[in-house]
Protein backbone atom coordinates (compact mmCIF):
# COMPACT_ATOMS: atom_id res chain seq x y z
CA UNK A 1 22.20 -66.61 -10.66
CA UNK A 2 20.44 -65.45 -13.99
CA UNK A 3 19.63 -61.95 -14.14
CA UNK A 4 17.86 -60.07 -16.69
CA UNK A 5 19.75 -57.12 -18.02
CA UNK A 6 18.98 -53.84 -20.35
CA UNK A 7 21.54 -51.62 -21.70
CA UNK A 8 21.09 -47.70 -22.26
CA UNK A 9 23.54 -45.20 -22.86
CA UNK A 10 23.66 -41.05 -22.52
CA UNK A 11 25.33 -39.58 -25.73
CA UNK A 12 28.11 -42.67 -25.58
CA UNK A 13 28.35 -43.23 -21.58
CA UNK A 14 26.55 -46.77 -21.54
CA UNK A 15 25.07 -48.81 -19.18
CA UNK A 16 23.57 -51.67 -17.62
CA UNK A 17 20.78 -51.66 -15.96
CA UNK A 18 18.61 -54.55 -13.79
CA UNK A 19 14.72 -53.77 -12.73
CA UNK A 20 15.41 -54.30 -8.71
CA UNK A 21 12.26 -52.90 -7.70
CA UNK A 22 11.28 -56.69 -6.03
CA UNK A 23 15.09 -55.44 -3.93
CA UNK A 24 16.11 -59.03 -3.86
CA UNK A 25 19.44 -58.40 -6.00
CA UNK A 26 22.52 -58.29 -4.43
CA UNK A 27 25.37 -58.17 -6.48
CA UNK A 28 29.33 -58.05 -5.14
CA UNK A 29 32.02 -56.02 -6.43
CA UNK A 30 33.63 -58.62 -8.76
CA UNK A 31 30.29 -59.42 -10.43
CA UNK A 32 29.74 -55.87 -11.57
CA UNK A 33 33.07 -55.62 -12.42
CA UNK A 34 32.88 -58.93 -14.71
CA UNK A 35 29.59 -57.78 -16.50
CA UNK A 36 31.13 -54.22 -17.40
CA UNK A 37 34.18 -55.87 -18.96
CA UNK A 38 34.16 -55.10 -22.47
CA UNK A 39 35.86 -58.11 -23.80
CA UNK A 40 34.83 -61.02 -21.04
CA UNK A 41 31.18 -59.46 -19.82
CA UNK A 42 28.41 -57.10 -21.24
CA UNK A 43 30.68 -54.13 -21.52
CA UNK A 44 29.40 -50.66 -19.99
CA UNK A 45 30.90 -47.92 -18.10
CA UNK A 46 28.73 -48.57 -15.45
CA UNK A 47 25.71 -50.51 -13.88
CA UNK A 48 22.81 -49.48 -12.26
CA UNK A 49 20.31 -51.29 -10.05
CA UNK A 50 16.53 -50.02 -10.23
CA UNK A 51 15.45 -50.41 -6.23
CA UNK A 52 11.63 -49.90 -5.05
CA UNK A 53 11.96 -47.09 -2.28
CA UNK A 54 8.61 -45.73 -0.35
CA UNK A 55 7.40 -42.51 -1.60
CA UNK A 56 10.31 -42.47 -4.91
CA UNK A 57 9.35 -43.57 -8.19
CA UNK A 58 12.17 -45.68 -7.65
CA UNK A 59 15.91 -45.79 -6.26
CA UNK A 60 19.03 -45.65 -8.28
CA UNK A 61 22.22 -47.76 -6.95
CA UNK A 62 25.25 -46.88 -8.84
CA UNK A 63 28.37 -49.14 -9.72
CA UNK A 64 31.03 -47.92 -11.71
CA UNK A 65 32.85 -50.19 -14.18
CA UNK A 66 35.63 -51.24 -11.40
CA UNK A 67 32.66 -52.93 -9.51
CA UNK A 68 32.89 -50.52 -6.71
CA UNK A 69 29.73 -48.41 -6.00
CA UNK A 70 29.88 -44.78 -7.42
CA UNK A 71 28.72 -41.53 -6.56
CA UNK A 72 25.77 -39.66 -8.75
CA UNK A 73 25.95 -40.40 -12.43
CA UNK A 74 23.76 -37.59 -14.20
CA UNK A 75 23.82 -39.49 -17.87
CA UNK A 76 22.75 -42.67 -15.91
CA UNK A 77 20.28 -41.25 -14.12
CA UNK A 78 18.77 -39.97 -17.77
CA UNK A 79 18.81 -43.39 -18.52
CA UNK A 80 17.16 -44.71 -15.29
CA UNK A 81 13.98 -42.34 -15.93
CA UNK A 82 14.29 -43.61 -19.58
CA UNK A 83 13.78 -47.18 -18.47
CA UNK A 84 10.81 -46.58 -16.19
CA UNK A 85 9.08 -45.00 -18.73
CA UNK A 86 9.62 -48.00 -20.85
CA UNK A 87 8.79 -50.59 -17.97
CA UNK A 88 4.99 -48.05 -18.27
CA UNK A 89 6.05 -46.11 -15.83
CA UNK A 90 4.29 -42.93 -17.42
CA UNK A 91 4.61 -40.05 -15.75
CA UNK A 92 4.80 -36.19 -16.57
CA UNK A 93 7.50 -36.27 -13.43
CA UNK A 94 9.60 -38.53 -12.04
CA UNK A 95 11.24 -38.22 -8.46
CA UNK A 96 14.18 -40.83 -7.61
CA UNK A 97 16.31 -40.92 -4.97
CA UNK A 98 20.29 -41.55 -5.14
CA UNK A 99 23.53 -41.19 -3.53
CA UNK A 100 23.92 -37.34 -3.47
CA UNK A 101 20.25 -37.31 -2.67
CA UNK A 102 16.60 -36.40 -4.09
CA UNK A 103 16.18 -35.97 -8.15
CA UNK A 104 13.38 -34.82 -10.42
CA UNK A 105 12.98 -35.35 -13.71
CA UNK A 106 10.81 -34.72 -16.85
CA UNK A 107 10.48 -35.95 -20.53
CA UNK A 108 10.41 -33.56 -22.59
CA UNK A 109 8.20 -33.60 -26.06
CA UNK A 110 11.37 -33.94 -28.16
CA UNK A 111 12.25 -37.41 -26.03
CA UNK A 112 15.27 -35.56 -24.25
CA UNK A 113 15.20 -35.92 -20.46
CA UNK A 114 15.74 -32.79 -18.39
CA UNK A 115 17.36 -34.44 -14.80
CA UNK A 116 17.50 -31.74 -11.64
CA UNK A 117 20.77 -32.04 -10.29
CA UNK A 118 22.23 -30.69 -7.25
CA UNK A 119 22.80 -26.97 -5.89
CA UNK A 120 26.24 -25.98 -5.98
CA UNK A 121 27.53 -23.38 -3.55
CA UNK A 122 31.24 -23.60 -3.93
CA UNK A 123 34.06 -23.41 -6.95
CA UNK A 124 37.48 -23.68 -6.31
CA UNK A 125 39.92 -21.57 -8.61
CA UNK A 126 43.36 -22.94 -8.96
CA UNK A 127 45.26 -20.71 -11.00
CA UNK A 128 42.78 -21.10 -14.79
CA UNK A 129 41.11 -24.61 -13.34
CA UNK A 130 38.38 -25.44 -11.27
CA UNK A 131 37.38 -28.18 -8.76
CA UNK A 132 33.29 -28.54 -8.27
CA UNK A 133 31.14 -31.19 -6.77
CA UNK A 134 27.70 -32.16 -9.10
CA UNK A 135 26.86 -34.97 -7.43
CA UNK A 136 30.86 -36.26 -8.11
CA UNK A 137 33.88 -34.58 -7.61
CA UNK A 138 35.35 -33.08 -10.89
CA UNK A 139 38.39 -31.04 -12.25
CA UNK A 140 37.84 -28.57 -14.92
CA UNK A 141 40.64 -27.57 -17.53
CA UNK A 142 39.91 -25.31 -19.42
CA UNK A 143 41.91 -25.87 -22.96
CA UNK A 144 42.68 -24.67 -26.59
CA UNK A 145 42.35 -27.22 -28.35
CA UNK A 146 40.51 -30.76 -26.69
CA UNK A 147 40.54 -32.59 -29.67
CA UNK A 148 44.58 -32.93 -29.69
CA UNK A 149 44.60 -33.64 -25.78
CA UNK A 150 45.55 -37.10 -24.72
CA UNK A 151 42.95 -37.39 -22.05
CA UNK A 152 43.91 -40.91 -21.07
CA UNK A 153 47.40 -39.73 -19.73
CA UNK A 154 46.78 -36.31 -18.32
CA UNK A 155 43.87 -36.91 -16.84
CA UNK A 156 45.23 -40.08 -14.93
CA UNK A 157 48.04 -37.75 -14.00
CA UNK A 158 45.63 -35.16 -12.28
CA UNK A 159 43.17 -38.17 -11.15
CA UNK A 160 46.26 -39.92 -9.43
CA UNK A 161 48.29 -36.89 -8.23
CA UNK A 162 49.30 -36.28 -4.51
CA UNK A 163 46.05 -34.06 -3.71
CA UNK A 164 43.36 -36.67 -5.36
CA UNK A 165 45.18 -40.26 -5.46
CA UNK A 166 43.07 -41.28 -2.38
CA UNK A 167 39.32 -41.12 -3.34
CA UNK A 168 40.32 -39.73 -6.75
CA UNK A 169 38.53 -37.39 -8.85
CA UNK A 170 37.11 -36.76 -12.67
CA UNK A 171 39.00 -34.59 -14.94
CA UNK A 172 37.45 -32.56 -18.15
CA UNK A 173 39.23 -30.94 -20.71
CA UNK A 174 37.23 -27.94 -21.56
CA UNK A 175 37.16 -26.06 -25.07
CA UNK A 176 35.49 -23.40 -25.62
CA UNK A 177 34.05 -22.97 -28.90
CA UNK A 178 33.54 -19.74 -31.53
CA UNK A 179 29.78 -20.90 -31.95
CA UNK A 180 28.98 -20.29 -28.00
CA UNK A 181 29.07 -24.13 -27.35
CA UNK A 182 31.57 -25.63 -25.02
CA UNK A 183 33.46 -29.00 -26.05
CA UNK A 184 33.93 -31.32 -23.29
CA UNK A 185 35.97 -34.76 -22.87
CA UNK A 186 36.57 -36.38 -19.61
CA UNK A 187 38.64 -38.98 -17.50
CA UNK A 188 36.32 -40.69 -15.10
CA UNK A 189 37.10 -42.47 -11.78
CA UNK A 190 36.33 -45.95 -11.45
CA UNK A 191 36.63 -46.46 -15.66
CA UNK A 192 39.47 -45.23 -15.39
CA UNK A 193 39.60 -44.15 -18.82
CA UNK A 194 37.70 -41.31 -21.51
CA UNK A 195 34.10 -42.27 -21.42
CA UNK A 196 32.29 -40.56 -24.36
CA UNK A 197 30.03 -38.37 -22.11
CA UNK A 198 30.11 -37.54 -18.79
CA UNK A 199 26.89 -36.32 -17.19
CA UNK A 200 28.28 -34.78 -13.83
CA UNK A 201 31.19 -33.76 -15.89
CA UNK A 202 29.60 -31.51 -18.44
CA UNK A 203 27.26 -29.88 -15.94
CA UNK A 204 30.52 -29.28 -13.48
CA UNK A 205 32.23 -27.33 -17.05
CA UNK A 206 29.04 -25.41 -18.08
CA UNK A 207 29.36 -24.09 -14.12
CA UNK A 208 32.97 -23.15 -14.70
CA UNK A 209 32.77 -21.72 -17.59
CA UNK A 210 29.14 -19.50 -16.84
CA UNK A 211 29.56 -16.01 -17.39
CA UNK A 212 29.89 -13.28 -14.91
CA UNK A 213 25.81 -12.42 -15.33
CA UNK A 214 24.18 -14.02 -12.43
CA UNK A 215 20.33 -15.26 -13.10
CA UNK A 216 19.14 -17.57 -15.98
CA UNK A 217 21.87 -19.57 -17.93
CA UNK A 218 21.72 -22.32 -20.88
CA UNK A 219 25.01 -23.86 -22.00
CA UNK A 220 24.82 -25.67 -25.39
CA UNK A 221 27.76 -28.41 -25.08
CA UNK A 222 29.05 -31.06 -27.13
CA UNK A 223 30.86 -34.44 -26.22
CA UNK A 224 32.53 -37.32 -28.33
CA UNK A 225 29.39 -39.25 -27.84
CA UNK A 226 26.85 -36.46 -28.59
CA UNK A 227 25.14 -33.19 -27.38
CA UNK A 228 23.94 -32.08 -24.32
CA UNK A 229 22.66 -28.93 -22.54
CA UNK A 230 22.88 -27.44 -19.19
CA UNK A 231 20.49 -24.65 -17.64
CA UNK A 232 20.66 -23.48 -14.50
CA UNK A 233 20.25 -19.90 -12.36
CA UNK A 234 23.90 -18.44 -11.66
CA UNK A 235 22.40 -16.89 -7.50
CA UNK A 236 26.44 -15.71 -6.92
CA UNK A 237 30.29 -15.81 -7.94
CA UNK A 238 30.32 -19.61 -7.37
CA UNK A 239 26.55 -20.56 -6.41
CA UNK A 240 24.23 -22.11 -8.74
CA UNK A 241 20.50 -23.51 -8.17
CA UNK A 242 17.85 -25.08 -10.66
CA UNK A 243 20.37 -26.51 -12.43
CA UNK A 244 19.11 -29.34 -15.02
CA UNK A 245 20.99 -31.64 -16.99
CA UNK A 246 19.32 -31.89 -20.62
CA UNK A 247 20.09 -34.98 -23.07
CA UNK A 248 18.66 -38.13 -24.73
CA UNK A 249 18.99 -41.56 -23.13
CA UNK A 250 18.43 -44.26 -25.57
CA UNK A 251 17.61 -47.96 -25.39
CA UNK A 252 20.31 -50.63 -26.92
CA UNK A 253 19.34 -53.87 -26.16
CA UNK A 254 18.09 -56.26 -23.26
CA UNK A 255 19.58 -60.05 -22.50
CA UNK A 256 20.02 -62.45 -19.71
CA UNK A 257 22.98 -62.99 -17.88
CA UNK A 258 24.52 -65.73 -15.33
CA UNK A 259 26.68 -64.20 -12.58
């Protein structure tokens, strides 16, 4: 089978991504596991299938890198709303569907993409960390210094420990930063390895680290792969709505592909 491909990536977490919207694709495990292979396929953290769904813009169909499908990937989903509007999809709104549900999203003039993510209602404290669902499950360290932190090793340590080995979970490093801005790097599931960015991941530490003042919030952060921001209303202690993930997605290159 031939398929067309296009890769994007979100500040460093890249992707491939095939127009689906005719929904004739199917693709199995070890195929999306053979075109994200960095040395023997395309290479990406992920892939992404772009599905025609009644009454969406268009449904988003996650795989991570392993070839298993993933849960919500906010730095993909940037990038899916970046590809429609290059397919001439043109819209001053977009409205997707995928696995954690419903999304919105919006261009703004200076080409970043503001994505809606999910309401959060919960954040559990263990001792100085946090664990906090965006849309994927993540663990939130907060450190002193992220740039000296071997985030391979620790965070396969904390993805693969008793409580998490099962369905496992994403880990961040956090830093906070004399400038206001927060430093993030993360271990993600299903790479199994740093990515540069981490959509999910950076909203999940700009939620941990919010201040005490509930009501409106903006969290400048940076990544390895580039900068982000997070703004959302703080409604409680551990409850947080209108929260939007804010970054560029950007174009690489498009090929064809037999599977």
């Amino acid at each position: 089978m031939k398929l067309t491909f296009y890769k994007y990536h979100g500040t460093g977490n890249d992707f491939i991504i095939i127009d689906n919207r005719s929904n004739t694709i199917t693709l199995k495990n070890e195929q999306v596991k053979q075109m994200c292979d960095r040395r023997f396929g395309i290479g990406a953290d992920g892939l992404m299938l772009m599905n025609n769904i009644p009454n969406y813009d268009f449904g988003m169909t996650y795989y991570n890198a392993d070839g298993n499908t993933g849960s919500m990937c906010g730095n993909g989903g940037r990038c899916m709303v970046q590809f429609a509007y290059d397919l001439g999809l043109r819209k001053s709104e977009y409205l997707f569907t995928a696995t954690d549900g419903d999304h919105k999203a919006i261009i703004e003039t200076n080409k970043w993409i503001d994505l809606k993510m999910k309401d959060v209602d919960t954040i559990e404290s263990l001792s100085s960390d946090f664990i906090l669902n965006t849309g994927s499950p993540h663990y939130v360290k907060p450190v002193s210094n992220a740039a000296a932190i071997n985030v391979f090793t620790e965070g396969q340590a904390i993805r693969y420990s008793k409580r998490f080995a099962d369905k496992g979970i994403n880990v961040n490093f956090v830093e906070k930063q004399d400038d206001g801005k927060i430093f993030v790097r993360t271990y993600e599931r299903g790479v199994e390895d740093e990515t540069l960015s981490c959509g999910t991941g950076v909203t999940a530490a700009a939620l941990a680290f919010a201040n005490n003042n509930n009501g409106f919030n903006l969290i400048n952060i940076k990544t390895p792969g580039g900068n982000l921001a997070v703004k959302f209303i703080k409604t409680g202690k551990s409850s947080f709505k209108d929260i939007w993930l804010c970054g560029p997605a950007t174009f690489v290159f498009k090929g064809e592909v037999n599977v």
